[in-house]
Protein backbone atom coordinates (compact mmCIF):
# COMPACT_ATOMS: atom_id res chain seq x y z
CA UNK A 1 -30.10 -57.86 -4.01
CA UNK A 2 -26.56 -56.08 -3.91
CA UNK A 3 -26.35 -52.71 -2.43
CA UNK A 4 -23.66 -49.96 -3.69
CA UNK A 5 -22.51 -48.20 -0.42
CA UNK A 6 -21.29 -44.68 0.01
CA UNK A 7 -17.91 -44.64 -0.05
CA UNK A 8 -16.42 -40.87 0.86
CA UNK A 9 -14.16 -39.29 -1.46
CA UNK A 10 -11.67 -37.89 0.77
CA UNK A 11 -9.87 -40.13 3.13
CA UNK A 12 -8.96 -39.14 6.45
CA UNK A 13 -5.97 -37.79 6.38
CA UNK A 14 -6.96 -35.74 2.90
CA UNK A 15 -10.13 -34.91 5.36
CA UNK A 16 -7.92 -33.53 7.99
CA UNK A 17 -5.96 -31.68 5.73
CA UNK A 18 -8.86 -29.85 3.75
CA UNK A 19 -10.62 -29.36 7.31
CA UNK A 20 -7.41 -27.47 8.65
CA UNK A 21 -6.38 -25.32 6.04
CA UNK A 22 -6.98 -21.30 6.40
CA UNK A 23 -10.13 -20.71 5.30
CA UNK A 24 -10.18 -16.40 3.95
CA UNK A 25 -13.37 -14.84 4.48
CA UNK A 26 -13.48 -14.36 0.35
CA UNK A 27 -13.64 -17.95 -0.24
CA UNK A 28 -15.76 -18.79 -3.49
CA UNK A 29 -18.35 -21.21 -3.76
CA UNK A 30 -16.20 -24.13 -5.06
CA UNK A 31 -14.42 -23.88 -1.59
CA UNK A 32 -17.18 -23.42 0.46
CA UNK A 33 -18.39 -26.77 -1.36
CA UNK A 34 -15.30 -28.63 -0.52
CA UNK A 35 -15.68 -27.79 2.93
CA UNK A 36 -18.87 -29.26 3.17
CA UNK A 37 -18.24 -31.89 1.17
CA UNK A 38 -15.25 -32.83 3.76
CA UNK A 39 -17.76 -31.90 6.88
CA UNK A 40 -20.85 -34.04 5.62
CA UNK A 41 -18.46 -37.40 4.86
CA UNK A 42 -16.32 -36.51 8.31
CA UNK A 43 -20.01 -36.72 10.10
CA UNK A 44 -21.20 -39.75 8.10
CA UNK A 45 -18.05 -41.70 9.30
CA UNK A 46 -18.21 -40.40 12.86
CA UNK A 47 -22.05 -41.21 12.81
CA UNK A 48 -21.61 -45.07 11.92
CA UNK A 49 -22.40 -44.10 8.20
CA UNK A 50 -26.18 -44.39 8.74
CA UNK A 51 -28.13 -45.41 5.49
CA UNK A 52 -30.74 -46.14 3.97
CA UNK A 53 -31.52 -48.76 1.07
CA UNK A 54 -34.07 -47.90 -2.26
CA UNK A 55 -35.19 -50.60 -3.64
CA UNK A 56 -36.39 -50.20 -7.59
CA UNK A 57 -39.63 -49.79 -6.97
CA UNK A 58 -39.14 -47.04 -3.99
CA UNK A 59 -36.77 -44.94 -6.02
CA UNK A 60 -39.34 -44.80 -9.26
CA UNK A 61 -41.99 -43.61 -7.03
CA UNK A 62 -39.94 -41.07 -6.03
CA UNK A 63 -38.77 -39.91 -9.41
CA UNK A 64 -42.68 -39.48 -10.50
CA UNK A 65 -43.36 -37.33 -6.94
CA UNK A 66 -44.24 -34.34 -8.57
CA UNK A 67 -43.05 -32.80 -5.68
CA UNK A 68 -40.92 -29.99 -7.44
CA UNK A 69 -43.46 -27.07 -6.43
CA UNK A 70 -43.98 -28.55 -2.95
CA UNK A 71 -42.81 -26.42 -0.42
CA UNK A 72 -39.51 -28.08 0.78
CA UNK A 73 -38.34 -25.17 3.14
CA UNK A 74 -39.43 -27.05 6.68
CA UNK A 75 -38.45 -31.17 5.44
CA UNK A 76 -35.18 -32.20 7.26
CA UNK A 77 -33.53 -35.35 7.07
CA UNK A 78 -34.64 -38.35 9.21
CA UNK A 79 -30.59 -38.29 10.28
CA UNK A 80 -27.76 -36.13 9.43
CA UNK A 81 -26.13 -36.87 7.60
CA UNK A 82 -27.62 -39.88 5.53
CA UNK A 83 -26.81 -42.19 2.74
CA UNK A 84 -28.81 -43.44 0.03
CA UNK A 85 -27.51 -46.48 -1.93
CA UNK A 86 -28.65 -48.06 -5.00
CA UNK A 87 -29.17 -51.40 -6.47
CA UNK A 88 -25.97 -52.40 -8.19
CA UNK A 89 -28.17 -53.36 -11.18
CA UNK A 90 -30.33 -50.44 -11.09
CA UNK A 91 -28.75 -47.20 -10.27
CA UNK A 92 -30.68 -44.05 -9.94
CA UNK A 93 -31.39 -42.87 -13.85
CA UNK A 94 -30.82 -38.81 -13.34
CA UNK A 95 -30.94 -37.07 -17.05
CA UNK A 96 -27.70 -38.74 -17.90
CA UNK A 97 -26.07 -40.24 -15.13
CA UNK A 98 -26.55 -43.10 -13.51
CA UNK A 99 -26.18 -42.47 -9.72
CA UNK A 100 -25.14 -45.13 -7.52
CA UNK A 101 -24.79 -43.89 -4.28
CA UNK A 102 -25.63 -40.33 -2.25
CA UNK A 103 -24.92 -38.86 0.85
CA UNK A 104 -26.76 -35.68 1.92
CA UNK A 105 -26.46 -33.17 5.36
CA UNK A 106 -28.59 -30.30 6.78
CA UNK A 107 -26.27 -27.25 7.61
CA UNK A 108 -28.60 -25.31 9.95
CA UNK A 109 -26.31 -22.28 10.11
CA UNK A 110 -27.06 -21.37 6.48
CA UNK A 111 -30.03 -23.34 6.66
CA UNK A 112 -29.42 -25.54 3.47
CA UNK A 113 -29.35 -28.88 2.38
CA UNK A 114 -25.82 -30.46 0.87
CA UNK A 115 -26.23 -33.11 -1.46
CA UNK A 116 -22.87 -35.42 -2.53
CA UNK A 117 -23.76 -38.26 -5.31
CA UNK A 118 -21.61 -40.68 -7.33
CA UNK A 119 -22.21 -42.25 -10.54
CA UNK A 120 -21.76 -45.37 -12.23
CA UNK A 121 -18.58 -43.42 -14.37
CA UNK A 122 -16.97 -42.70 -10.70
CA UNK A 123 -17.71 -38.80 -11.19
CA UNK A 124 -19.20 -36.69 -8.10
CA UNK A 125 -21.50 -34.50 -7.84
CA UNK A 126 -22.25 -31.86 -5.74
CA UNK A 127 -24.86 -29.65 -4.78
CA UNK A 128 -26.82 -26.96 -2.16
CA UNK A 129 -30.26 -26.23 -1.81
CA UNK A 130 -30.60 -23.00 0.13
CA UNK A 131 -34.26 -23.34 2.33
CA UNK A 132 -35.17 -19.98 0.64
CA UNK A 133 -35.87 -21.23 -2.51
CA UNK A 134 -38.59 -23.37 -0.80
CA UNK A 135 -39.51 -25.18 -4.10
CA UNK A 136 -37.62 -27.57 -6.08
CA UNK A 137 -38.50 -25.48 -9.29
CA UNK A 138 -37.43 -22.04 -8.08
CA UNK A 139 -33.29 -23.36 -7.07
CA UNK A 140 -33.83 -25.20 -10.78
CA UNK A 141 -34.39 -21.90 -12.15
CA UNK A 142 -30.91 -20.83 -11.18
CA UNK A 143 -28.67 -23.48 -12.70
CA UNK A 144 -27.51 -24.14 -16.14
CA UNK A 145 -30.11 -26.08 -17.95
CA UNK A 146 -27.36 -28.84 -18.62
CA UNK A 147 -27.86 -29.67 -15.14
CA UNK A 148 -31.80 -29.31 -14.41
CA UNK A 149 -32.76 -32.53 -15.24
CA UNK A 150 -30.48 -34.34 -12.80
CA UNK A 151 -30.66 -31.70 -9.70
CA UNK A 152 -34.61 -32.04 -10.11
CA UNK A 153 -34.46 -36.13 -9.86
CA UNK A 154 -31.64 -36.07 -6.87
CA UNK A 155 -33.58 -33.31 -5.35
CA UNK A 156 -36.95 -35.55 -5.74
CA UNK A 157 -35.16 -38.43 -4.17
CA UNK A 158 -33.58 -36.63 -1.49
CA UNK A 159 -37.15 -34.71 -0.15
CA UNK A 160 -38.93 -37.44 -0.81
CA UNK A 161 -36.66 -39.76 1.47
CA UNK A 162 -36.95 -37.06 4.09
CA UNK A 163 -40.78 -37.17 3.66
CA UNK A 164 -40.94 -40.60 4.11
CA UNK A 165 -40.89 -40.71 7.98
CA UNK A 166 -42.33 -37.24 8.52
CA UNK A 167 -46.04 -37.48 10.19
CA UNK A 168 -47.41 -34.04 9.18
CA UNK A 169 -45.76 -34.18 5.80
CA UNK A 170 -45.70 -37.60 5.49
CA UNK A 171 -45.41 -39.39 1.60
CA UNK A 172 -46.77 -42.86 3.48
CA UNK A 173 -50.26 -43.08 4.99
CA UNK A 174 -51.05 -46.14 6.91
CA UNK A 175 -53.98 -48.32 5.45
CA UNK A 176 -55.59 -50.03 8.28
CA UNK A 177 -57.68 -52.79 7.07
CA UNK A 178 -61.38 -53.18 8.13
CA UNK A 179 -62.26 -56.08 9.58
CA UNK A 180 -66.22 -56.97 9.07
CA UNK A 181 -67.85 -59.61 11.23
């Protein structure tokens, strides 16, 4: 099975360029997302682009979580910054796009979660989830309902990835099988 990898939207020297300008103290949220965008794909290179692969099956179990009132304020990611990539024949179905490939960074200063996705029609996406919402359902709340329906299934993906390795949180539970004599 063929893999879609994360490939950055700025290259270095547009990287470089974005990460040097002046930054005023006004700047809006559009700028303050650039900046992370160019800080989460400047880490993901300098990190060895560190990944992980969903498989069909993984990524529709995580679309059916339920995990949109869960309280997401203390699940970090199992690296920062992280990749997700999709089958090339079965992208992520999010309302209606069809995401290929994700990249997503903790910023502990603000304590939020950045979230960078690509789909199939080579359009980005971006998006924060502030920790104070603390549930899925209360940051949906706050966006144009155009957009609900594909923040809640990239959000789902995203948590549920970072619940994955997580012991006290954890989305897998070990079935040990018992042995009778």
């Amino acid at each position: 099975m063929q893999f879609r990898q994360f490939v950055p939207a700025y290259d270095a020297a547009e990287r470089e360029a974005i990460g040097t300008r002046p930054r005023s103290q006004t700047d809006d949220g559009e700028k303050v997302a650039l900046f992370r965008q160019v800080v989460t794909e400047e880490s993901f290179i300098l990190n060895r682009r560190p990944f992980y692969r969903l498989y069909p099956g993984v990524t529709e179990a995580l679309t059916r979580l339920g995990i949109e009132k869960l309280d997401v304020s203390s699940i970090h990611p199992p690296v920062n910054p992280l990749s997700l990539e999709f089958p090339v024949d079965r992208p992520l179905i999010a309302g209606t796009q069809k995401v290929i490939s994700m990249l997503f960074s903790e910023f502990q200063g603000d304590n939020s979660l950045f979230i960078e996705y690509w789909s199939l029609d080579e359009t980005i996406g971006v998006s924060t989830f502030p920790r104070e919402h603390k549930q899925i359902m209360h940051m949906l709340e706050t966006i144009p309902e155009s957009d609900r329906e594909i923040t809640k299934t990239v959000l789902q993906v995203v948590f549920g990835v970072c619940m994955i390795p997580q012991s006290d949180t954890s989305l897998i539970t070990p079935r040990v099988p018992v042995v009778t004599n």
